[in-house]
Every structure is written in structure tokens, then in C-alpha cells.
C-alpha atoms as a PDB file:
ATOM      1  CA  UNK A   1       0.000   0.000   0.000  1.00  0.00           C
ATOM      2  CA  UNK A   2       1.056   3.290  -1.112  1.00  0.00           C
ATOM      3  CA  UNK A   3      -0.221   7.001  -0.191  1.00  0.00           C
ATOM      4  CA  UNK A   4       1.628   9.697  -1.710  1.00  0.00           C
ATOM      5  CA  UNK A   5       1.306  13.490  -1.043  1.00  0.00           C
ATOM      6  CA  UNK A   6       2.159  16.316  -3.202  1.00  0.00           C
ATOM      7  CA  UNK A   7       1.375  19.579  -3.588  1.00  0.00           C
ATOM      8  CA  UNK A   8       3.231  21.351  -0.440  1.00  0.00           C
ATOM      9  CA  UNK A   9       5.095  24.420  -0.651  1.00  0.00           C
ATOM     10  CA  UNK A  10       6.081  27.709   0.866  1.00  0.00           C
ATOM     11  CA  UNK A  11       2.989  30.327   1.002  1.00  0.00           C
ATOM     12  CA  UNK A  12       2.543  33.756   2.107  1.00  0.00           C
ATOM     13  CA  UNK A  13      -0.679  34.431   4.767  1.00  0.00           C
ATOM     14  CA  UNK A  14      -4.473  34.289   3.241  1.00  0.00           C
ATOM     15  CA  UNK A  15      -2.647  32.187  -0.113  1.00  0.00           C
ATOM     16  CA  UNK A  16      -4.028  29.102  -0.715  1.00  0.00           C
ATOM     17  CA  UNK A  17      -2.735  25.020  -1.611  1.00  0.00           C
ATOM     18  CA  UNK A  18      -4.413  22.441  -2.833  1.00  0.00           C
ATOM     19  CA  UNK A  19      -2.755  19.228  -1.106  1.00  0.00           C
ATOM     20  CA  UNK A  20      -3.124  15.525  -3.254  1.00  0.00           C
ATOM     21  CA  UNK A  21      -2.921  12.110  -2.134  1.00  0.00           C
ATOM     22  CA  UNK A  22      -2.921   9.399  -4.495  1.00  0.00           C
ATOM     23  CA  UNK A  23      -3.440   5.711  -2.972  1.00  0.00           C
ATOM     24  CA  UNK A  24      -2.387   2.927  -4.411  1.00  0.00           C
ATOM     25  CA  UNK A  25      -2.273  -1.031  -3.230  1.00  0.00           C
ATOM     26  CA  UNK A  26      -5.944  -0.741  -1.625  1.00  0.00           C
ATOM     27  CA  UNK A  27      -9.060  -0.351  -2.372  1.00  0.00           C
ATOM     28  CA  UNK A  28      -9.109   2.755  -2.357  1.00  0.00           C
ATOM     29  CA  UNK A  29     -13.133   3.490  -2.444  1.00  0.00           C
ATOM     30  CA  UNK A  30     -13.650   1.877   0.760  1.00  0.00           C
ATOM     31  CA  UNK A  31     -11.827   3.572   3.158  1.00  0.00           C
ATOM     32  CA  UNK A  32     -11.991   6.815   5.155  1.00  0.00           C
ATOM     33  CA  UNK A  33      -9.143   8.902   4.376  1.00  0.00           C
ATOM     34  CA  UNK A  34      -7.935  11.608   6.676  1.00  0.00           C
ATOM     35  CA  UNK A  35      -5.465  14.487   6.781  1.00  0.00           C
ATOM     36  CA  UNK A  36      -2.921  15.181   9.285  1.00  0.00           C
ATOM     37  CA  UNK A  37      -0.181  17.506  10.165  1.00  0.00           C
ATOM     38  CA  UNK A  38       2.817  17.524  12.393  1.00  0.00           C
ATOM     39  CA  UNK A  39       4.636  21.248  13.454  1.00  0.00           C
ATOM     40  CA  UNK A  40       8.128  20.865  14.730  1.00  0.00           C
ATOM     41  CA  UNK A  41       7.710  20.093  18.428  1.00  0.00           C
ATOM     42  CA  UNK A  42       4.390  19.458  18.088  1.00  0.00           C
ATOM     43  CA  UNK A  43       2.469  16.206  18.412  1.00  0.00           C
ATOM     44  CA  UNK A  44       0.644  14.724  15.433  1.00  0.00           C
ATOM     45  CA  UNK A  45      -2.497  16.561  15.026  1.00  0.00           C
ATOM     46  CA  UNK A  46      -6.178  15.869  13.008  1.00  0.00           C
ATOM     47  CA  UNK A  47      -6.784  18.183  10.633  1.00  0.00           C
ATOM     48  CA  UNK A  48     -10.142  16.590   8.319  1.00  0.00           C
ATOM     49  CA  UNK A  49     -11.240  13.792   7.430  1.00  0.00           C
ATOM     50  CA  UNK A  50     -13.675  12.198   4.735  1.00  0.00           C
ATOM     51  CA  UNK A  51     -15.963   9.071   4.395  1.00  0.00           C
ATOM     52  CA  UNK A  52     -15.366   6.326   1.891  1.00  0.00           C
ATOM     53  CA  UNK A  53     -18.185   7.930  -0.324  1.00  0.00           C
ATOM     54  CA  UNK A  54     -17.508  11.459   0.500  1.00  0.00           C
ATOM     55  CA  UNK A  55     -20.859  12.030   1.561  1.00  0.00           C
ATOM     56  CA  UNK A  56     -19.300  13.720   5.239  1.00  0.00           C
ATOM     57  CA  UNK A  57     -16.276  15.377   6.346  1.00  0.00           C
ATOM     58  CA  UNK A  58     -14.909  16.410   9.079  1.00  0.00           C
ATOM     59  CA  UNK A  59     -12.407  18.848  10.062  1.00  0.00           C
ATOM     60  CA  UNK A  60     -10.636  20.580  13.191  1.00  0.00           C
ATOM     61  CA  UNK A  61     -12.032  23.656  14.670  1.00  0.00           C
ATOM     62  CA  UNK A  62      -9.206  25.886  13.544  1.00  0.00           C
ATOM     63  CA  UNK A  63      -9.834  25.041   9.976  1.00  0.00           C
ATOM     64  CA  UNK A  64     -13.259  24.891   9.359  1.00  0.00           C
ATOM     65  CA  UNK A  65     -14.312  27.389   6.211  1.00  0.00           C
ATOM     66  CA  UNK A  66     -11.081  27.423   5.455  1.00  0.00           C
ATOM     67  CA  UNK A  67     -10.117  23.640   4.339  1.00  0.00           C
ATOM     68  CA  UNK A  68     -12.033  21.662   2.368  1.00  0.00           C
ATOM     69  CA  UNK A  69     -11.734  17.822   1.379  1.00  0.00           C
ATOM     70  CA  UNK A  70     -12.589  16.086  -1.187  1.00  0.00           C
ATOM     71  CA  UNK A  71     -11.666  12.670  -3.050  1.00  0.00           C
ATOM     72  CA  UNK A  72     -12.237  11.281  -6.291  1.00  0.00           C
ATOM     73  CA  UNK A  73     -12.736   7.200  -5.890  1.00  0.00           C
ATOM     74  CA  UNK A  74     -12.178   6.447  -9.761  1.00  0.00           C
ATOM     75  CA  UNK A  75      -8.315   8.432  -9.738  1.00  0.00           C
ATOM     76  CA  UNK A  76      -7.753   6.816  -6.160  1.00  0.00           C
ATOM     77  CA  UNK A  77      -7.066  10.191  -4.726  1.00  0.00           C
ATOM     78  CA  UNK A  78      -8.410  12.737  -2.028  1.00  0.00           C
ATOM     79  CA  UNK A  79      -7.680  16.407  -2.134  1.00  0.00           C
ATOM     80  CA  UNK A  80      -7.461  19.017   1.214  1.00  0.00           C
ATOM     81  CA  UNK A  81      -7.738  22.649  -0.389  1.00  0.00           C
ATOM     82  CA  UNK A  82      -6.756  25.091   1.909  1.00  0.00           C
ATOM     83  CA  UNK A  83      -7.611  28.495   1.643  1.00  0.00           C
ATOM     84  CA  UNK A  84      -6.913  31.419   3.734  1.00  0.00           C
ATOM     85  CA  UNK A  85      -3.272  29.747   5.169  1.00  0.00           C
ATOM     86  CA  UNK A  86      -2.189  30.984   8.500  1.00  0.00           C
ATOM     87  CA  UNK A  87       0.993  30.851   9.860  1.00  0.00           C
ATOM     88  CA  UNK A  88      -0.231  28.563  12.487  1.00  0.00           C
ATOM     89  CA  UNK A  89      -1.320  25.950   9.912  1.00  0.00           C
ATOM     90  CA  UNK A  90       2.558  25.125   9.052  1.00  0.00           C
ATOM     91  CA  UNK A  91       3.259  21.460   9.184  1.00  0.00           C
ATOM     92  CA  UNK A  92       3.837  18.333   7.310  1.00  0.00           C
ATOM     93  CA  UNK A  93       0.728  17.124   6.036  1.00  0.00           C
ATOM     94  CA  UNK A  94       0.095  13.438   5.949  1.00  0.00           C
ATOM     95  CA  UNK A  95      -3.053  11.847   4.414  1.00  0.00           C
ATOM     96  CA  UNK A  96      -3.832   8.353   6.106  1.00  0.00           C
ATOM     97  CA  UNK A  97      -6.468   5.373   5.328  1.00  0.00           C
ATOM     98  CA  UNK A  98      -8.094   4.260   8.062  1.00  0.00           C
ATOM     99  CA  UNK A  99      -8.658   0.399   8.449  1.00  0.00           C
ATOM    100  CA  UNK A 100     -12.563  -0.095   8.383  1.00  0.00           C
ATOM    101  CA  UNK A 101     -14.444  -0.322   5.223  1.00  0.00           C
ATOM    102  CA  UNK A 102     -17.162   1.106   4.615  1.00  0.00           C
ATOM    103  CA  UNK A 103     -17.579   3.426   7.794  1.00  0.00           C
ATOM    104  CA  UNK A 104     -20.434   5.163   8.208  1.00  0.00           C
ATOM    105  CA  UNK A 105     -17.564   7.789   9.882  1.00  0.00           C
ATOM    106  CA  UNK A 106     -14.182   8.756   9.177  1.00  0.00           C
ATOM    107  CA  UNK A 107     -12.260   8.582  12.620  1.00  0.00           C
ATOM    108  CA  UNK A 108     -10.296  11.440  14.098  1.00  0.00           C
ATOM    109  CA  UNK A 109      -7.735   9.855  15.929  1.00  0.00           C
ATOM    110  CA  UNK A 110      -4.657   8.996  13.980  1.00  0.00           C
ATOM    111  CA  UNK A 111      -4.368   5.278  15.632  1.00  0.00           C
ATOM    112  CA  UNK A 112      -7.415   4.670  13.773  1.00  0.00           C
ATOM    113  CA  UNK A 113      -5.496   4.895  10.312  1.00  0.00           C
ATOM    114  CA  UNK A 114      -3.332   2.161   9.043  1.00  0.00           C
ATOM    115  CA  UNK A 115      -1.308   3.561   6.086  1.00  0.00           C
ATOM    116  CA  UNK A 116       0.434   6.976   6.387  1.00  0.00           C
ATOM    117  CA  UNK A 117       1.842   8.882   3.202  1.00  0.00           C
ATOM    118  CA  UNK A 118       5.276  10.353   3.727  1.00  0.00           C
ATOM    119  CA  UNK A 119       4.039  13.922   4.146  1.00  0.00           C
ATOM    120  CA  UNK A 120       4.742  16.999   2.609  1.00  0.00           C
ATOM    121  CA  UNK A 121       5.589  20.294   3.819  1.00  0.00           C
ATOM    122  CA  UNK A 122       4.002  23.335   4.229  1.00  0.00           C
ATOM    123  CA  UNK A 123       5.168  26.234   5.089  1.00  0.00           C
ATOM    124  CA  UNK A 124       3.658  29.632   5.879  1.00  0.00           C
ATOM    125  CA  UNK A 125       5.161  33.046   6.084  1.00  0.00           C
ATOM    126  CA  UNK A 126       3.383  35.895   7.859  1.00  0.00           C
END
């Protein structure tokens, strides 16, 4: 199983990324897929999350209106858009599948998730 995440970079405040994880080795339309991000000294924190069919998402207080997930099941990919960047949002970002199919949720705790991408970075500059 492979996750891979692109689409990091260094931002100015109130630009905007569009983060992409493309899964591979899994069926990929049955699992919850969330995002997560890690700040130097920091623990591991949620940042959204989305159902197997898309149909709900959920996302950390601090993000809300500004984030927005999405997948598409037949490219074996889901998307975090983030508008609106803040410093405070600086972090690898690491997309995860979680290991029940077909959940009628999409978990928010990270040992809920049982394939990590490698992250990618991004950084914010006020």
C-alpha cells in the first residue's frame, strides 16, 4: 500500500494550496481517508477527514471554512484545499487510510489509520 502526497510548498498568509494524495495497493473506495499535520515540536495533530463515499467530512475547529476535502474514488485520490493559510497551519501534512471499510464515519484519531503517506511540507510566512 502506497499514499503519496504532493502539492506542499512555501505560502505567504491568506494564499491558498491544494494538497493531493494518491493511494495505491488498496481499495481505495472503501476507506476513510484523513489528513494530518505535524509542526516541529508538536504532536501529530487531526486536521479533516472524509468518508469512503464522500458524503461527510470532518475537520478541526481551527480550519473549518477554510479547508475543504474532497476525493475522487475512480483516480484513487483525495484532495485538502486550503484556503486562507495561516501561519499557524505550518506542518507536514500526511493523508492516512483508516482500516474499516465502509464506515459510516471517518475517525479522528490517527491510531485509527493504518497507512500513512510520507508527508509533505508546508510552510507559511506571515
Amino acid at each position: 500500500v502506497q499514499l503519496q502526497a504532493s502539492g506542499g510548498g512555501l505560502v505567504q498568509a491568506e494564499d491558498s494550496l491544494s494538497l493531493s494524495c494518491a493511494v495505491s495497493g488498496l481499495t481505495f473506495s472503501r476507506n476513510g481517508m484523513g489528513w494530518f499535520r505535524q509542526a516541529p515540536g508538536k504532536e501529530r495533530e487531526f486536521v479533516g477527514a472524509i468518508t469512503w463515499s464522500g458524503a461527510l467530512t470532518y475537520y478541526r475547529d481551527s480550519v473549518k471554512g477554510r479547508f475543504t476535502i474532497s476525493r475522487d474514488n475512480a483516480k484513487n485520490t483525495v484532495y485538502l484545499q486550503m484556503n486562507s493559510l495561516k501561519p499557524e497551519d505550518m506542518g507536514v501534512y500526511y493523508c492516512a487510510a483508516d482500516r474499516q471499510g465502509y464506515s459510516a464515519t471517518a475517525p479522528k484519531e490517527a491510531d485509527k489509520y493504518d497507512y500513512w503517506g510520507q508527508g509533505t511540507q508546508v510552510t507559511v510566512s506571515s
